[in-house]
C-alpha atoms as a PDB file:
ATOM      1  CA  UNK A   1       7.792 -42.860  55.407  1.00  0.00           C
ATOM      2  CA  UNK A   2       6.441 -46.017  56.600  1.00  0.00           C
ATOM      3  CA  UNK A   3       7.046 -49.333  55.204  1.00  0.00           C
ATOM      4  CA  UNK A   4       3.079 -49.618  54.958  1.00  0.00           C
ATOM      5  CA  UNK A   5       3.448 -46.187  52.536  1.00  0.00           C
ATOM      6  CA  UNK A   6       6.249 -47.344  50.846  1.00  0.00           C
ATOM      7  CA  UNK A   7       4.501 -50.975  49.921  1.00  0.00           C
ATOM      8  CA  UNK A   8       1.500 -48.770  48.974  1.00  0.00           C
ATOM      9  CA  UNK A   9       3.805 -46.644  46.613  1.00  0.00           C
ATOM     10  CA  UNK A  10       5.241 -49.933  45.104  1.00  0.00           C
ATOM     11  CA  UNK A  11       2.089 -51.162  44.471  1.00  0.00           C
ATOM     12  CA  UNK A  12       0.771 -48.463  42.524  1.00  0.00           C
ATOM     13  CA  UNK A  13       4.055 -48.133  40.509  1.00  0.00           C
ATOM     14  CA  UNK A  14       3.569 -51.894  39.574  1.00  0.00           C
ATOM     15  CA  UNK A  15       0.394 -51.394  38.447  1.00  0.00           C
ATOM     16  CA  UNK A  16       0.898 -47.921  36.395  1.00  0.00           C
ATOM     17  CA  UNK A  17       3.378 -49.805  34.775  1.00  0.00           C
ATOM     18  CA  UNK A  18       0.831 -52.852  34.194  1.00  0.00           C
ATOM     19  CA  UNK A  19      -1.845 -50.310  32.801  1.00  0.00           C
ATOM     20  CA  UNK A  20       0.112 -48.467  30.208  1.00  0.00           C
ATOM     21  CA  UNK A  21       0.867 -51.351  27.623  1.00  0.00           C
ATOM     22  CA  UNK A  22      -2.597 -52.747  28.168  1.00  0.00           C
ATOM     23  CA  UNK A  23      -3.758 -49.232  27.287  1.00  0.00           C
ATOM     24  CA  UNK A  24      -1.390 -48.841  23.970  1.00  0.00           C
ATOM     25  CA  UNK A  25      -2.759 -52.242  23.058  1.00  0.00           C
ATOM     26  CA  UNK A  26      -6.499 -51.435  23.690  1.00  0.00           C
ATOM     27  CA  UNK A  27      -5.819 -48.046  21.384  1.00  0.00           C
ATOM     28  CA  UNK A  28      -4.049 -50.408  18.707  1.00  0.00           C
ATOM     29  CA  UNK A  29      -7.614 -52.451  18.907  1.00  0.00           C
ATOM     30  CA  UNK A  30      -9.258 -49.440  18.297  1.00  0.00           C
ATOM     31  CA  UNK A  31      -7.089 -48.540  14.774  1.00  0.00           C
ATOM     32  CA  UNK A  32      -8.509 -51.807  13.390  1.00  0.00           C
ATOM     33  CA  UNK A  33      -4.801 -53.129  12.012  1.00  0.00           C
ATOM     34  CA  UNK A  34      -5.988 -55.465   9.630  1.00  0.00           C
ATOM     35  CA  UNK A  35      -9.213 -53.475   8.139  1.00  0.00           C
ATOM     36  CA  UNK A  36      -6.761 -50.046   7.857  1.00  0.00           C
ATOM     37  CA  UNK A  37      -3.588 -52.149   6.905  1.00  0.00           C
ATOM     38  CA  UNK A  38      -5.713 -53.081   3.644  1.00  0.00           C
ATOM     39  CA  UNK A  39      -7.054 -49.780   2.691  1.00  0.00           C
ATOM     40  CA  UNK A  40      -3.437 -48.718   2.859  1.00  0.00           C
ATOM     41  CA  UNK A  41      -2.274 -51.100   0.465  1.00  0.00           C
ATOM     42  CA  UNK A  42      -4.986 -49.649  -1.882  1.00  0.00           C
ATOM     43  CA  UNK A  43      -3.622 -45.982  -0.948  1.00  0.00           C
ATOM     44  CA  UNK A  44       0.052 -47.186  -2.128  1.00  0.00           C
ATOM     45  CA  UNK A  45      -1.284 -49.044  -5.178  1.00  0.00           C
ATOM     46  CA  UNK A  46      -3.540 -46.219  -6.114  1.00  0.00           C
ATOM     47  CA  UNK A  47      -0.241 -43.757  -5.604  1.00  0.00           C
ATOM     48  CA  UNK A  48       2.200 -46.218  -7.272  1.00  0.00           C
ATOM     49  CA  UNK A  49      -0.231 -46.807 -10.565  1.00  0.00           C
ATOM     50  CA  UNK A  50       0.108 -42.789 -11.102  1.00  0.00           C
ATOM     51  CA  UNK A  51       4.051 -43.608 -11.646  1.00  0.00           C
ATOM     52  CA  UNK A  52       5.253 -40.936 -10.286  1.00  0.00           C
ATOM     53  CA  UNK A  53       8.531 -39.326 -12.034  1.00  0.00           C
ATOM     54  CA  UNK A  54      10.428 -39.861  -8.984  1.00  0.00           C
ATOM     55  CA  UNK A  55       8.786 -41.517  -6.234  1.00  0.00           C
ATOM     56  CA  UNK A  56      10.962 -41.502  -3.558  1.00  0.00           C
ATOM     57  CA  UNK A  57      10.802 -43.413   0.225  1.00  0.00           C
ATOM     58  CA  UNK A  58      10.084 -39.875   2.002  1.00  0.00           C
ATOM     59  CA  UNK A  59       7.370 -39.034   0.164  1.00  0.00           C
ATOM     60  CA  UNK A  60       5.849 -43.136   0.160  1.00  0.00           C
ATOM     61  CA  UNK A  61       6.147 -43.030   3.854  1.00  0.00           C
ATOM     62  CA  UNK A  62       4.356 -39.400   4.003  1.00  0.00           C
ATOM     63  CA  UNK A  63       1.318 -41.381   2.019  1.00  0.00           C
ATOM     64  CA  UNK A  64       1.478 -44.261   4.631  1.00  0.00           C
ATOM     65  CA  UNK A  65       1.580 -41.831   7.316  1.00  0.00           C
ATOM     66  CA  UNK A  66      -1.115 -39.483   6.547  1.00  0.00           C
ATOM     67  CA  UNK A  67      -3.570 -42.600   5.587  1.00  0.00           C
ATOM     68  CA  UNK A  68      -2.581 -44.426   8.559  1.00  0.00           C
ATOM     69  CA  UNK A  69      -3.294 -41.570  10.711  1.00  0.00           C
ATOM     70  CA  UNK A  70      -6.499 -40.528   8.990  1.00  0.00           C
ATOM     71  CA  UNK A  71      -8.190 -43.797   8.648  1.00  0.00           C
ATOM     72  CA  UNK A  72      -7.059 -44.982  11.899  1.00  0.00           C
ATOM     73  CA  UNK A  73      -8.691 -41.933  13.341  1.00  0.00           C
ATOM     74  CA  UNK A  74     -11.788 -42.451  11.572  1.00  0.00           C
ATOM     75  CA  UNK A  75     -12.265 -45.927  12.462  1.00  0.00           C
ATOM     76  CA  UNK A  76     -11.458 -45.053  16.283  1.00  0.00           C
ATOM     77  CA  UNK A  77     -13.901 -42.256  15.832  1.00  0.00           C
ATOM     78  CA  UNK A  78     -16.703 -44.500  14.893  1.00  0.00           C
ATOM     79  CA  UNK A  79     -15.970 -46.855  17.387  1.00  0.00           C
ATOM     80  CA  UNK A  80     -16.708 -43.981  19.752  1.00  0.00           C
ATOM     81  CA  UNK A  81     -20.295 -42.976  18.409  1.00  0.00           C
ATOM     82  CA  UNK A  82     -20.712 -47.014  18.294  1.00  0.00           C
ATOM     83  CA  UNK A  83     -19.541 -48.094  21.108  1.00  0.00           C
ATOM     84  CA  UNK A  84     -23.263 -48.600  22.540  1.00  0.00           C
ATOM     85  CA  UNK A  85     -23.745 -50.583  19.802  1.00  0.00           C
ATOM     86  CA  UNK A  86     -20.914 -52.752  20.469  1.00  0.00           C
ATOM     87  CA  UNK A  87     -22.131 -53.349  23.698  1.00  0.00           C
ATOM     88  CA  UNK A  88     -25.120 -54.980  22.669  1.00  0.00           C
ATOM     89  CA  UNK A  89     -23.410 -57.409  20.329  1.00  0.00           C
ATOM     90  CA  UNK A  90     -21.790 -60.671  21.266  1.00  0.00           C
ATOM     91  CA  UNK A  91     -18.376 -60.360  18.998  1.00  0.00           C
ATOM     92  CA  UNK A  92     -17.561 -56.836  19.899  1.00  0.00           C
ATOM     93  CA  UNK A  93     -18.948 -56.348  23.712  1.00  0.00           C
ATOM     94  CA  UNK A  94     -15.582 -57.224  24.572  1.00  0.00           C
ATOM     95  CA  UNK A  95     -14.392 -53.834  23.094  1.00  0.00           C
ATOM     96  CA  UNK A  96     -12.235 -51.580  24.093  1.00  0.00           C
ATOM     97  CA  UNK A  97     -14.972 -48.787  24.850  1.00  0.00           C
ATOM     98  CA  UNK A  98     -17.674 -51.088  25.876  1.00  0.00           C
ATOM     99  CA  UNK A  99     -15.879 -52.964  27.973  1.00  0.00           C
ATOM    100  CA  UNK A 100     -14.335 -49.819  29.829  1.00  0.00           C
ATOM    101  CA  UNK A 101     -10.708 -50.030  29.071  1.00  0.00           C
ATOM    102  CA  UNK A 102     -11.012 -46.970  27.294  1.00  0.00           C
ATOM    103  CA  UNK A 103     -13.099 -43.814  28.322  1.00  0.00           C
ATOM    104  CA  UNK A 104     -15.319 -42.427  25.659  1.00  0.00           C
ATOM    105  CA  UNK A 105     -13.198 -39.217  26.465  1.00  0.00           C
ATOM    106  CA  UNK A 106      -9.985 -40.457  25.972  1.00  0.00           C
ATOM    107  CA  UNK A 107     -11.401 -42.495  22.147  1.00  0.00           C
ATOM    108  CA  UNK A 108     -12.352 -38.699  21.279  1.00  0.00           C
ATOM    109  CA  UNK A 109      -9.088 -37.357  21.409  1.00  0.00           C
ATOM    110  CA  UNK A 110      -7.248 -39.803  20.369  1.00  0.00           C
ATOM    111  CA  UNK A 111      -9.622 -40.093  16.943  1.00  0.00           C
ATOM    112  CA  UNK A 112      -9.559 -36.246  16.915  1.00  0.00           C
ATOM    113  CA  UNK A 113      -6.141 -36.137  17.273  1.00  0.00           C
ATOM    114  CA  UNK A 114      -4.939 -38.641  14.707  1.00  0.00           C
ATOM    115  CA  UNK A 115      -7.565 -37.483  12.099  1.00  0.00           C
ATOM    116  CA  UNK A 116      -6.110 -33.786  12.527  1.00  0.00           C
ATOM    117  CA  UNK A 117      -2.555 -34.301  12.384  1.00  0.00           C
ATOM    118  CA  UNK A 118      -3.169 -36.755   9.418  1.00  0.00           C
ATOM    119  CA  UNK A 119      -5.348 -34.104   7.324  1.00  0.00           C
ATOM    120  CA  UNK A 120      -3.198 -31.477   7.762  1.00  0.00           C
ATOM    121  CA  UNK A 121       0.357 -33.379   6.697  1.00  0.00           C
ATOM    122  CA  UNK A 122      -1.838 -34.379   4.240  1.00  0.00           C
ATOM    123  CA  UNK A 123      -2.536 -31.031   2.857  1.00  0.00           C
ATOM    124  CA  UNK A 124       1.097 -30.102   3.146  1.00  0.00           C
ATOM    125  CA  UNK A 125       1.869 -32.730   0.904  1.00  0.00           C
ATOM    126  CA  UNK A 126      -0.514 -31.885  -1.625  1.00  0.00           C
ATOM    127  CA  UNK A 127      -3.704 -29.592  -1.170  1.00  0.00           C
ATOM    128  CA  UNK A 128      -5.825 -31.582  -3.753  1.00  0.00           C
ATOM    129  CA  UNK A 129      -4.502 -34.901  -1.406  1.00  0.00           C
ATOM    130  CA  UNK A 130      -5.301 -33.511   1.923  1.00  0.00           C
ATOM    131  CA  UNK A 131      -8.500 -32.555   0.681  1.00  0.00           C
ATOM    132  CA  UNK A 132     -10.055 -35.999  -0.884  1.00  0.00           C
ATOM    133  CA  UNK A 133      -8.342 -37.378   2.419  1.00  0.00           C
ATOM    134  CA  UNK A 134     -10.479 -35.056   4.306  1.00  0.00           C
ATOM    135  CA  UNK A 135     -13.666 -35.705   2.392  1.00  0.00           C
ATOM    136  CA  UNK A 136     -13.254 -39.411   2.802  1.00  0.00           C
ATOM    137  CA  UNK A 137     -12.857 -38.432   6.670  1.00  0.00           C
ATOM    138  CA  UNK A 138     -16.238 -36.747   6.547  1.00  0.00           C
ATOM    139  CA  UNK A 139     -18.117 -39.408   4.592  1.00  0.00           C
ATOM    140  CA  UNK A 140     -16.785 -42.147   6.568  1.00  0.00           C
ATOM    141  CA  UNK A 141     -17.718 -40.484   9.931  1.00  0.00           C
ATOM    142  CA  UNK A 142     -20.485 -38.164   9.475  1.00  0.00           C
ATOM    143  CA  UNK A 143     -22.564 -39.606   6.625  1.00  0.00           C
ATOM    144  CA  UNK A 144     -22.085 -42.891   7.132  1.00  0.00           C
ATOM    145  CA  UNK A 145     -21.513 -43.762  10.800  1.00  0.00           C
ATOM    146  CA  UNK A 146     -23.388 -40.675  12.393  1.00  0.00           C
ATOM    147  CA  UNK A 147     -25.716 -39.764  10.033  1.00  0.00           C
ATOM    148  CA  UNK A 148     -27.195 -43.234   7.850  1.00  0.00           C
ATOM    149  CA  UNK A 149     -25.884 -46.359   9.516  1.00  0.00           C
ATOM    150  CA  UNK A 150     -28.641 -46.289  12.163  1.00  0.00           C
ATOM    151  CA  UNK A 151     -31.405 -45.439   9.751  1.00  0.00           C
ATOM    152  CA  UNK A 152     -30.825 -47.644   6.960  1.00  0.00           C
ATOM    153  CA  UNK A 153     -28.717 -50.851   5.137  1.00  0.00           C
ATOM    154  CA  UNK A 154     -28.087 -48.594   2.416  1.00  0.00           C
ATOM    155  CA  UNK A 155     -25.716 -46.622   4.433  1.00  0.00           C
ATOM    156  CA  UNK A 156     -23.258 -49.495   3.098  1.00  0.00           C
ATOM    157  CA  UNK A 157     -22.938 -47.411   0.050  1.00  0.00           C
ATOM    158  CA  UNK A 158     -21.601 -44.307   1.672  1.00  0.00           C
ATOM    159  CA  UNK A 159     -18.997 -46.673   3.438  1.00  0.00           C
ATOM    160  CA  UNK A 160     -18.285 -48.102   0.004  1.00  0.00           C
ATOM    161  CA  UNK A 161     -17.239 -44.328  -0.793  1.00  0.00           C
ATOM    162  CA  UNK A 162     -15.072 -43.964   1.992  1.00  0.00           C
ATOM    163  CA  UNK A 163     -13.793 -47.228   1.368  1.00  0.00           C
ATOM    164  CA  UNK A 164     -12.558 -45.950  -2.119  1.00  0.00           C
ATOM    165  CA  UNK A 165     -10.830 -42.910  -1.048  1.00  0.00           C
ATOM    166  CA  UNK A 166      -7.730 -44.086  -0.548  1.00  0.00           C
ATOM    167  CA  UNK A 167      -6.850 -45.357  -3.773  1.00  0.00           C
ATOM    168  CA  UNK A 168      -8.379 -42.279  -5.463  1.00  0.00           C
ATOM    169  CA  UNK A 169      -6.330 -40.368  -2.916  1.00  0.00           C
ATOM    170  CA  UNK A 170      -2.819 -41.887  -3.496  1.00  0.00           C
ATOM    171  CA  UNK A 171      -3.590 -41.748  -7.515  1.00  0.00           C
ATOM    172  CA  UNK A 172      -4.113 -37.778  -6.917  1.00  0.00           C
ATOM    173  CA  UNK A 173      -1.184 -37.342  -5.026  1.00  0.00           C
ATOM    174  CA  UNK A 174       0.863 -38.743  -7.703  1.00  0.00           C
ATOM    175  CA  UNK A 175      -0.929 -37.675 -10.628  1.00  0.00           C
ATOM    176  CA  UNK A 176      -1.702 -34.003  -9.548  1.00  0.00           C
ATOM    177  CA  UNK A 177      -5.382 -34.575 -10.571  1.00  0.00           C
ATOM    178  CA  UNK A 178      -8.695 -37.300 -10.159  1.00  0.00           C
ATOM    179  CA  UNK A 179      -8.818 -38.663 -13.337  1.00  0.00           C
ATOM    180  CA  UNK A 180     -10.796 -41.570 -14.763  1.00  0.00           C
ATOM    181  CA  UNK A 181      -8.591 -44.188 -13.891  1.00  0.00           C
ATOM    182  CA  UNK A 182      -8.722 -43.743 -10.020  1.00  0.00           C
ATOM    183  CA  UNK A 183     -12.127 -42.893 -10.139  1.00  0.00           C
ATOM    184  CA  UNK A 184     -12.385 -46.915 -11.758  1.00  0.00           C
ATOM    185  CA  UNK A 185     -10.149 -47.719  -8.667  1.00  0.00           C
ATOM    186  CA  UNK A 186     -12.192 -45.851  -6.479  1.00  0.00           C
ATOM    187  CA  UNK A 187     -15.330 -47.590  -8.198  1.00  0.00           C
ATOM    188  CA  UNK A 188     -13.690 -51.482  -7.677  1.00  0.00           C
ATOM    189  CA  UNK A 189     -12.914 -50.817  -3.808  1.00  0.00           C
ATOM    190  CA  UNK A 190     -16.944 -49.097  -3.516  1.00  0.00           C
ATOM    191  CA  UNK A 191     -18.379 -52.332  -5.530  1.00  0.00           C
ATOM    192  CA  UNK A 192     -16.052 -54.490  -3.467  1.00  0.00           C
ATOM    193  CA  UNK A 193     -17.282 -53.262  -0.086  1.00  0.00           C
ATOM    194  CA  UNK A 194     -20.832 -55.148  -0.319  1.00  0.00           C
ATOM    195  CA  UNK A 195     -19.306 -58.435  -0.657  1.00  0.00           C
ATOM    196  CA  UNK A 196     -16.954 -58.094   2.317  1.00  0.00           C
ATOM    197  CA  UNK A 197     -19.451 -56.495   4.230  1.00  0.00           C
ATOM    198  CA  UNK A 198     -22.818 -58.327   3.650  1.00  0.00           C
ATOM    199  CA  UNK A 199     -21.268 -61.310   3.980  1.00  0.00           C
ATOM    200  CA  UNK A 200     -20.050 -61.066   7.482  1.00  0.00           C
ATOM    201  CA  UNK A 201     -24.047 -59.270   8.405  1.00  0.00           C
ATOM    202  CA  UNK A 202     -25.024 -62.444   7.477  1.00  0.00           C
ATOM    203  CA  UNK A 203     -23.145 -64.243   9.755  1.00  0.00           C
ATOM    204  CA  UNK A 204     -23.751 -61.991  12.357  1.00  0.00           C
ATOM    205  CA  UNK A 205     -27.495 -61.022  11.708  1.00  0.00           C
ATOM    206  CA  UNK A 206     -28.682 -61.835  14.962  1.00  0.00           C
ATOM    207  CA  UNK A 207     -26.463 -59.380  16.467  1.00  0.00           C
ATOM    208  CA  UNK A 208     -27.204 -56.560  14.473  1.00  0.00           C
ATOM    209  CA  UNK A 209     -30.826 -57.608  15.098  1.00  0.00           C
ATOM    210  CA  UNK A 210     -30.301 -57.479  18.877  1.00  0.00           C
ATOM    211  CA  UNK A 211     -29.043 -53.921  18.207  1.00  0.00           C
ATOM    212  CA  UNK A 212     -31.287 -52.456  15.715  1.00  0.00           C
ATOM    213  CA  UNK A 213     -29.139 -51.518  13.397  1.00  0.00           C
ATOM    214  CA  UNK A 214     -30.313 -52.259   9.740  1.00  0.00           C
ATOM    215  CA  UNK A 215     -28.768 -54.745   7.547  1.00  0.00           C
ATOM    216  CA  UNK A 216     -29.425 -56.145   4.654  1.00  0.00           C
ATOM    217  CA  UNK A 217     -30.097 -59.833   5.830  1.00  0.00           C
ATOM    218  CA  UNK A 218     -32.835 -58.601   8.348  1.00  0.00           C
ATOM    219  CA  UNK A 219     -34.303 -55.383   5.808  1.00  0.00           C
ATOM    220  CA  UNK A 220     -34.694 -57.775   2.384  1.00  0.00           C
ATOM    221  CA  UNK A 221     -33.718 -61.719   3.358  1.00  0.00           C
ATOM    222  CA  UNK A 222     -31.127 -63.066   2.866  1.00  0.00           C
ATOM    223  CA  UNK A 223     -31.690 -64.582  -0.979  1.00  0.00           C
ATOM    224  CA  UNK A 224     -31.904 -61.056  -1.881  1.00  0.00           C
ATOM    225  CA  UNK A 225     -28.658 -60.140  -0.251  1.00  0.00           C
ATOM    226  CA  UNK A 226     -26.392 -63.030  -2.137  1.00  0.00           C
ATOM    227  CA  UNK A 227     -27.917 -61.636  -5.440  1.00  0.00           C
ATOM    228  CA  UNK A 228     -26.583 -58.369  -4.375  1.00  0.00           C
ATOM    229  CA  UNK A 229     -23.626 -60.242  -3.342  1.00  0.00           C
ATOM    230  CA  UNK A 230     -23.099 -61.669  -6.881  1.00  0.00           C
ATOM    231  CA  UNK A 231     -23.484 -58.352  -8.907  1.00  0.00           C
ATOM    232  CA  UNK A 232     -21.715 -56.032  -6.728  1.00  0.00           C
ATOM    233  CA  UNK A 233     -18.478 -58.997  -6.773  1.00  0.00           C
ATOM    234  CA  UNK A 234     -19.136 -58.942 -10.648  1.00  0.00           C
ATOM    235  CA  UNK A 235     -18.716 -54.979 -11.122  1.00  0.00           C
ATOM    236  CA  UNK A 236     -15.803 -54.789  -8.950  1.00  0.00           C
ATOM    237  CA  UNK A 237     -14.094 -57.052 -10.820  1.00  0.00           C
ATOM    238  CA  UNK A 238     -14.515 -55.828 -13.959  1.00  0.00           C
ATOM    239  CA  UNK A 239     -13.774 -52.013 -12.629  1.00  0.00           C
ATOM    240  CA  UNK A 240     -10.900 -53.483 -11.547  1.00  0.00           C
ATOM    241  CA  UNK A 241     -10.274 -54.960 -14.540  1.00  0.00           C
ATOM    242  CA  UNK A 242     -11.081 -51.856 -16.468  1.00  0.00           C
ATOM    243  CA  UNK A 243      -8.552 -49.573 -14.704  1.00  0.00           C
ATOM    244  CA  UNK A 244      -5.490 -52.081 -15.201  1.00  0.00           C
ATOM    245  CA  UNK A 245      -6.133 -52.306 -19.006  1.00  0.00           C
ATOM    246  CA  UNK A 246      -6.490 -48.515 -18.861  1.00  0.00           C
ATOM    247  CA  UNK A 247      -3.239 -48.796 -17.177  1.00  0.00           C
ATOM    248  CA  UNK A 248      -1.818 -50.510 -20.042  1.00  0.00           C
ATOM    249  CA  UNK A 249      -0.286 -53.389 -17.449  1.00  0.00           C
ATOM    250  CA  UNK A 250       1.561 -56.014 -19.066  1.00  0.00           C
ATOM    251  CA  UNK A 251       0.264 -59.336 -20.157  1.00  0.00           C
ATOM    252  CA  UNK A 252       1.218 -61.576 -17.325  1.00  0.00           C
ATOM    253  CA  UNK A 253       0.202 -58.996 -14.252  1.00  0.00           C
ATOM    254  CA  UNK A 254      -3.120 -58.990 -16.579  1.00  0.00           C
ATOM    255  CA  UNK A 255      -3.419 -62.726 -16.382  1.00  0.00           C
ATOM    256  CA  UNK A 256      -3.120 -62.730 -12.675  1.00  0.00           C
ATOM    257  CA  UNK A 257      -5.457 -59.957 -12.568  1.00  0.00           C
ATOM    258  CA  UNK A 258      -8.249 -61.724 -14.592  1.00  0.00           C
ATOM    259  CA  UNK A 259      -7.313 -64.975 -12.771  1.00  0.00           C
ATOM    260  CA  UNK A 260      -8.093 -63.280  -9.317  1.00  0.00           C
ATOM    261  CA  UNK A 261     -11.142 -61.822 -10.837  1.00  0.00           C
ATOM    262  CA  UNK A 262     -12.145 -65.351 -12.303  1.00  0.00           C
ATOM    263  CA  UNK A 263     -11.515 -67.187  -8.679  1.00  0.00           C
ATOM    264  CA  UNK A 264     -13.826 -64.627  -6.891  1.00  0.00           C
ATOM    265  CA  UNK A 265     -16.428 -64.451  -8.979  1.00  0.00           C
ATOM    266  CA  UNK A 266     -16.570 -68.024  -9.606  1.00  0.00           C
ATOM    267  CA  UNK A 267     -17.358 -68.698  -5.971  1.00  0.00           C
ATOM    268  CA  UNK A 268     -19.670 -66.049  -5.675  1.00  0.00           C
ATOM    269  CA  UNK A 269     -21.740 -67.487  -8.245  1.00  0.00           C
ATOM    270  CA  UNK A 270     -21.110 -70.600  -6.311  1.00  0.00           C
ATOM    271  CA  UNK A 271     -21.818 -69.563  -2.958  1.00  0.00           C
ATOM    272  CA  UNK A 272     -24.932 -67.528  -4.556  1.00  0.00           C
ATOM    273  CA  UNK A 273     -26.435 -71.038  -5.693  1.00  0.00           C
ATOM    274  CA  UNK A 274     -25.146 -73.429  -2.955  1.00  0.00           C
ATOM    275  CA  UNK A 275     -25.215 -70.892   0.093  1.00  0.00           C
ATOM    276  CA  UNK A 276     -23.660 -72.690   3.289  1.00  0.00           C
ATOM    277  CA  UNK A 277     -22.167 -70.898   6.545  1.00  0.00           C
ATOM    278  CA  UNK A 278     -19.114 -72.208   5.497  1.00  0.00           C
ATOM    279  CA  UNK A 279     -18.652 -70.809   1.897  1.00  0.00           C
ATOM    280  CA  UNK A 280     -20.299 -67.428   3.433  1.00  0.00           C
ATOM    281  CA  UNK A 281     -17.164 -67.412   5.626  1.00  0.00           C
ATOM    282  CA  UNK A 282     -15.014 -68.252   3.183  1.00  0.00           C
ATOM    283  CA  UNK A 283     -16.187 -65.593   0.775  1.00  0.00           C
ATOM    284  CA  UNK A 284     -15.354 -63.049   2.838  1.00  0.00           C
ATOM    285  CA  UNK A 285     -11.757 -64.432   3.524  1.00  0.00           C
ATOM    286  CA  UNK A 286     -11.844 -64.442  -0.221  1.00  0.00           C
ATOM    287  CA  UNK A 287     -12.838 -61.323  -1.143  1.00  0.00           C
ATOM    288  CA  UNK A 288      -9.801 -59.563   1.348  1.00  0.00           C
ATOM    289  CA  UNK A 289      -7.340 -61.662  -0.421  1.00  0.00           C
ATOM    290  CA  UNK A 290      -8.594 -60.725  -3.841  1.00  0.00           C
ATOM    291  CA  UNK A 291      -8.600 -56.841  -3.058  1.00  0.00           C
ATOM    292  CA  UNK A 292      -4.911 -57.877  -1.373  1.00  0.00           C
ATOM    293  CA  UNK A 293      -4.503 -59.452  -4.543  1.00  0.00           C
ATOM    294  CA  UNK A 294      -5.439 -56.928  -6.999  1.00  0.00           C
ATOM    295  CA  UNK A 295      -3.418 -54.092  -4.986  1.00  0.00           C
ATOM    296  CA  UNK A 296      -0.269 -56.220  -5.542  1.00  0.00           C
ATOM    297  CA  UNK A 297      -0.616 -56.502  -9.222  1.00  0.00           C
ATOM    298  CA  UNK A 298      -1.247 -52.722  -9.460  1.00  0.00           C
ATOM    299  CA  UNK A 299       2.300 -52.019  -7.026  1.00  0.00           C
ATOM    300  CA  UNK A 300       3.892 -55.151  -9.373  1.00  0.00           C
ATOM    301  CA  UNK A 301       2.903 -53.145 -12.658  1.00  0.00           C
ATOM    302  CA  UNK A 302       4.226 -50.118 -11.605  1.00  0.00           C
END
């Protein structure tokens, strides 16, 4: 072997080595961390509010597991059928799919792969479980990001829906049964989404202008949109507020609960009347932290 070879062989070692990591971390981009780390929080709230006879840390991390693997693979799966949208939008050209780091191909299975494995420990754990996991799989992808987020802004509703399905899936698991109470969950997280959501399209209108997909800043102004704002942040918190008193939470986790209610929907209203970029920003900082917030009460009170 010559020492030109054996350079050549070094090299590519180097670089294998090099690739890998920045490959894990692209596929960790891909999850969405901070997007799936919250609707897991509402899966383990949603569980721990069905107080369970005898939870135990097998059967918590099983929940985490199958939720992490089943909305990690849906969210890597839409980033696949979107990834030609990202490309035509400033904030997300830099992608992993757009950009190239990873194939189409390898997105697929990967998304596949995670959604498969999570659906069917899922079912194992509970049939009634691994099926509302499974619907919110099929909502999430099909309806919303195949099927009506091209065509329409209303398609936000159907992601409000998949939105909820954790919560109303970790209730199930521990209650045996969808019952009112995580169907009010399920409700808070759906009337939630529009306020996390139409907030940030109206920051970024101009990019989902440039790539024709339909929002509701560009499809009915944006006046319109912070009145839709205001009542959709109103209804979620009183869903919200609804389920905990169904709950029968004690006084000072219900204080907290209607003071994180109170502090949202103040500056809403506020935000609604007095719109800047700024308090747009801030509301949907705001509105994380107060779903964040709500979830901890509901672990706290169990």
């Amino acid at each position: 072997m010559t020492d030109q070879t054996i350079s050549s062989t070094a090299e590519t070692v180097r670089s294998s080595s090099r690739a890998l990591p920045r490959k894990l971390k692209a596929y960790w981009v891909l999850v969405k961390d901070l997007q799936t780390g919250l609707l897991l929080i509402t899966g383990l709230a949603g569980y721990l509010s069905g107080r369970p006879a005898q939870p135990t840390w097998p059967e918590i991390l099983s929940l985490l597991g199958t939720l992490f693997l089943t909305v990690g693979g849906s969210t890597v799966l839409n980033m696949v059928v979107d990834r030609d949208i990202d490309g035509m939008m400033a904030r997300t050209k830099n992608r992993p799919l757009p950009s190239g780091i990873v194939t189409p191909a390898e997105g697929l299975v990967l998304g596949v792969g995670m959604v498969a494995l999570g659906t069917l420990w899922a079912s194992l754990l509970s049939p009634l479980y691994g099926l509302i996991v499974f619907v919110g799989v099929l909502v999430d992808v099909l309806v919303y990001t195949c099927w009506l987020k091209r065509r329409t802004a209303w398609s936000i509703a159907w992601g409000g829906i998949a939105g909820g399905i954790p919560v109303l899936a970790g209730r199930a698991l521990a209650t045996g049964r969808i019952d009112g109470i995580g169907l009010w969950l399920a409700l808070s997280v759906l009337l939630w989404i529009p306020t996390h959501i139409m907030t940030f399209s109206i920051k970024y209108a101009d990019d989902y202008q440039a790539a024709d997909v339909p929002v509701f800043p560009n499809r009915y102004g944006v006046r319109v949109t912070r009145i839709i704002i205001g009542l959709s942040t109103g209804g979620a918190v009183v869903a919200m507020l609804w389920a905990m008193y169904a709950l029968d939470l004690n006084a000072a986790l219900m204080w907290v609960a209607r003071s994180l209610g109170g502090v949202l929907f103040g500056f809403t209203l506020f935000a609604t009347l007095r719109p800047t970029p700024k308090l747009n920003s801030w509301l949907y900082k705001l509105a994380s932290l107060y779903m964040l917030g709500s979830m901890i009460v509901l672990i706290a009170g169990a």
